[in-house]
N, C-alpha and C. Protein backbone atom coordinates (compact mmCIF):
# COMPACT_ATOMS: atom_id res chain seq x y z
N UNK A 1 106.50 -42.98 -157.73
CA UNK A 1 107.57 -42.10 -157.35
C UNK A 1 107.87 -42.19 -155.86
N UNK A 2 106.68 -42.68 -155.01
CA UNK A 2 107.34 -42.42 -153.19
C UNK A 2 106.91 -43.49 -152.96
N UNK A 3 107.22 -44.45 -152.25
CA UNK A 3 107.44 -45.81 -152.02
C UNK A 3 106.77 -45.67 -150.75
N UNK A 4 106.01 -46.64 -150.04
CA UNK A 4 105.00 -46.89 -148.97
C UNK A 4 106.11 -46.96 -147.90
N UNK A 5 107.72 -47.00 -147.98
CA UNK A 5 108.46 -46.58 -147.07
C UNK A 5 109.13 -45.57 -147.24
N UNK A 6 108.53 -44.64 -148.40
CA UNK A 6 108.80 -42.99 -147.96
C UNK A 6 110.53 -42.97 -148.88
N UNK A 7 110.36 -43.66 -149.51
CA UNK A 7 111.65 -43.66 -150.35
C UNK A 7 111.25 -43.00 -151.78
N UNK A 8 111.66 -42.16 -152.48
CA UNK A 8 111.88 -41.57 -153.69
C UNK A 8 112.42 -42.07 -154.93
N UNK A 9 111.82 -42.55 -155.86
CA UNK A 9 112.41 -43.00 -156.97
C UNK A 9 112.08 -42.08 -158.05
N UNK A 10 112.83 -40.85 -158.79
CA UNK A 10 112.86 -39.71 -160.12
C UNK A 10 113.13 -40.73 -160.92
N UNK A 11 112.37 -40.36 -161.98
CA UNK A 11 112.64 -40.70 -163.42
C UNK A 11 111.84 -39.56 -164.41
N UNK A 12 112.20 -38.22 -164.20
CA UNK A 12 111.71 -37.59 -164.74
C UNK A 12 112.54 -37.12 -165.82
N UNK A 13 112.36 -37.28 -167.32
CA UNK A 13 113.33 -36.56 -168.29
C UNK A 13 112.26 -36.23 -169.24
N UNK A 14 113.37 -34.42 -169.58
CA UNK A 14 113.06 -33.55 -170.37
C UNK A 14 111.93 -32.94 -170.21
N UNK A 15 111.61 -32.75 -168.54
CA UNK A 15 109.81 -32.27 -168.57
C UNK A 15 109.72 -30.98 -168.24
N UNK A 16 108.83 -30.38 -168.49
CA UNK A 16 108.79 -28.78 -168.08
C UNK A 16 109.54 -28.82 -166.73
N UNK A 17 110.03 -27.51 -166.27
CA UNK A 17 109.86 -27.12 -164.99
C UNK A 17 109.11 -27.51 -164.17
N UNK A 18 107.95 -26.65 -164.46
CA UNK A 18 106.73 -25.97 -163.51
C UNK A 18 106.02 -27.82 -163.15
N UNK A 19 106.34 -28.98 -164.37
CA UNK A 19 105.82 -30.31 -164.21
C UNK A 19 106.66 -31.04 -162.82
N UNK A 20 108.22 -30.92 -163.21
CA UNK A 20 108.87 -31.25 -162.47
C UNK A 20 108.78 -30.95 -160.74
N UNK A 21 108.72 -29.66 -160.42
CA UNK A 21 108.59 -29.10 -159.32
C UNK A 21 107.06 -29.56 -158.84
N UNK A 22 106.12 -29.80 -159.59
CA UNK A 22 104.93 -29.96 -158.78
C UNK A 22 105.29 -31.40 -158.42
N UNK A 23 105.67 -32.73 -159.56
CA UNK A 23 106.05 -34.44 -159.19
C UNK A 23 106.76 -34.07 -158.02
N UNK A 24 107.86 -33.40 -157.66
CA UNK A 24 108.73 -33.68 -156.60
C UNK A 24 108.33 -33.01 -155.37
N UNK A 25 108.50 -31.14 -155.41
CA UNK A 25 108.13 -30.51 -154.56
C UNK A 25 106.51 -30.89 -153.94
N UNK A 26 105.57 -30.62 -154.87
CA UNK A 26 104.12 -30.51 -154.41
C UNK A 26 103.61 -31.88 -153.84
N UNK A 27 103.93 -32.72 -154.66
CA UNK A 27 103.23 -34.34 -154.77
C UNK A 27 104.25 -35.40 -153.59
N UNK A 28 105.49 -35.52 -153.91
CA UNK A 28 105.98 -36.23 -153.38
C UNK A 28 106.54 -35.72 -151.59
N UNK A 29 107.29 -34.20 -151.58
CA UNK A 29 107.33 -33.76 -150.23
C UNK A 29 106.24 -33.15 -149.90
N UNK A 30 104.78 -32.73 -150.60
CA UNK A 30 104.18 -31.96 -149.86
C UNK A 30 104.68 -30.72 -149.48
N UNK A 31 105.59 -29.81 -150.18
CA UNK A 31 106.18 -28.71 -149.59
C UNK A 31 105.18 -27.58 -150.70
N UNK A 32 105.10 -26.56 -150.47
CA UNK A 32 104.56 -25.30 -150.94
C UNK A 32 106.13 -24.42 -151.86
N UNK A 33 105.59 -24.62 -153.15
CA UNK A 33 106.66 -23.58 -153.93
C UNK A 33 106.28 -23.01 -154.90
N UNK A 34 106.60 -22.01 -155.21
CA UNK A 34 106.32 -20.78 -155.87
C UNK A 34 108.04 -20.38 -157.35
N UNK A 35 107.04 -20.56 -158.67
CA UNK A 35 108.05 -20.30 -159.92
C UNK A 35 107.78 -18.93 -160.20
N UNK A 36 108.80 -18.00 -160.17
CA UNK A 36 109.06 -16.81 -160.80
C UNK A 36 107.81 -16.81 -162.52
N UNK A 37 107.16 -15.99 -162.29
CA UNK A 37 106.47 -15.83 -163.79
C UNK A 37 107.85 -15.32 -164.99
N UNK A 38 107.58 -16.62 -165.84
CA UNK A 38 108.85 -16.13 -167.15
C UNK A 38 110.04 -17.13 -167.13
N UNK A 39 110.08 -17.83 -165.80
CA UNK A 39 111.52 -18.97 -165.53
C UNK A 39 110.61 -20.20 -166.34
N UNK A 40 110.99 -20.96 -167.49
CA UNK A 40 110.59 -21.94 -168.22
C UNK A 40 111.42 -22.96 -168.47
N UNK A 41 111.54 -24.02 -168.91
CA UNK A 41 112.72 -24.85 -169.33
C UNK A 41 112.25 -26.10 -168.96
N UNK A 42 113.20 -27.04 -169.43
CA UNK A 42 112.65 -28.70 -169.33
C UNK A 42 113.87 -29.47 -168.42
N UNK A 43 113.70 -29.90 -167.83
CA UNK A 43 114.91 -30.76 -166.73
C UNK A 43 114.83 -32.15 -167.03
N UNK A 44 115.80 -32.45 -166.53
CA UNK A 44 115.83 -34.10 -165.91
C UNK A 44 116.13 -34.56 -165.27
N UNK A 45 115.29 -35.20 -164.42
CA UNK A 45 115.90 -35.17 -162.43
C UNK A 45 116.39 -37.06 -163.21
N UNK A 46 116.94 -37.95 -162.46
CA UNK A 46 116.76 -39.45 -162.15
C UNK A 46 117.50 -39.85 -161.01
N UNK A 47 117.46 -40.58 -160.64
CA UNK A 47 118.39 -41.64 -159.53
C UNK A 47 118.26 -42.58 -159.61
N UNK A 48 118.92 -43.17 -159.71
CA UNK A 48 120.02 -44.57 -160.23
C UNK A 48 119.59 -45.51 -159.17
N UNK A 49 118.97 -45.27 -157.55
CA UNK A 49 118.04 -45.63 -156.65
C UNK A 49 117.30 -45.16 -155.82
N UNK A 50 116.31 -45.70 -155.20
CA UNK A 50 115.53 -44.18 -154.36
C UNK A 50 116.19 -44.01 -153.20
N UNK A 51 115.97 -42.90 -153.23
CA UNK A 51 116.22 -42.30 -152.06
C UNK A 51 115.60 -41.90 -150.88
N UNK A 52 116.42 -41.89 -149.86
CA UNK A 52 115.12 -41.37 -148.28
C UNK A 52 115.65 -40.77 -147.62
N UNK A 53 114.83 -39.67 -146.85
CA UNK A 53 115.38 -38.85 -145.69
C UNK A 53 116.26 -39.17 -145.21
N UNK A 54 116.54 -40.17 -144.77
CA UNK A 54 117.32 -40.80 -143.85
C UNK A 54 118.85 -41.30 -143.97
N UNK A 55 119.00 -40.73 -145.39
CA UNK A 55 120.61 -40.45 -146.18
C UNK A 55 121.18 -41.87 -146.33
């Protein structure tokens, strides 16, 4: 998912929430986030290429 030059490649479909937010938020930025107890559901992030900070 984060490329040794800090680039982002999602391919996440149909996964929990709480799965999603930890691959992206926790794992890949290292950021700290917090899910409402009771918000549930399955997403699907992708990009078509990775992406980087750097727009």
């Amino acid at each position: 998912m984060l490329s040794d030059r800090g680039e982002i490649t999602l391919n996440l479909v149909n996964v929990p929430l709480e799965q999603a937010a930890q691959a992206v938020l926790g794992d890949a930025l290292g950021r700290n986030f917090a899910i409402q107890p009771g918000i549930t559901g399955n997403v699907t992030l992708q990009t078509s290429r990775p992406l980087s900070d750097r727009g």
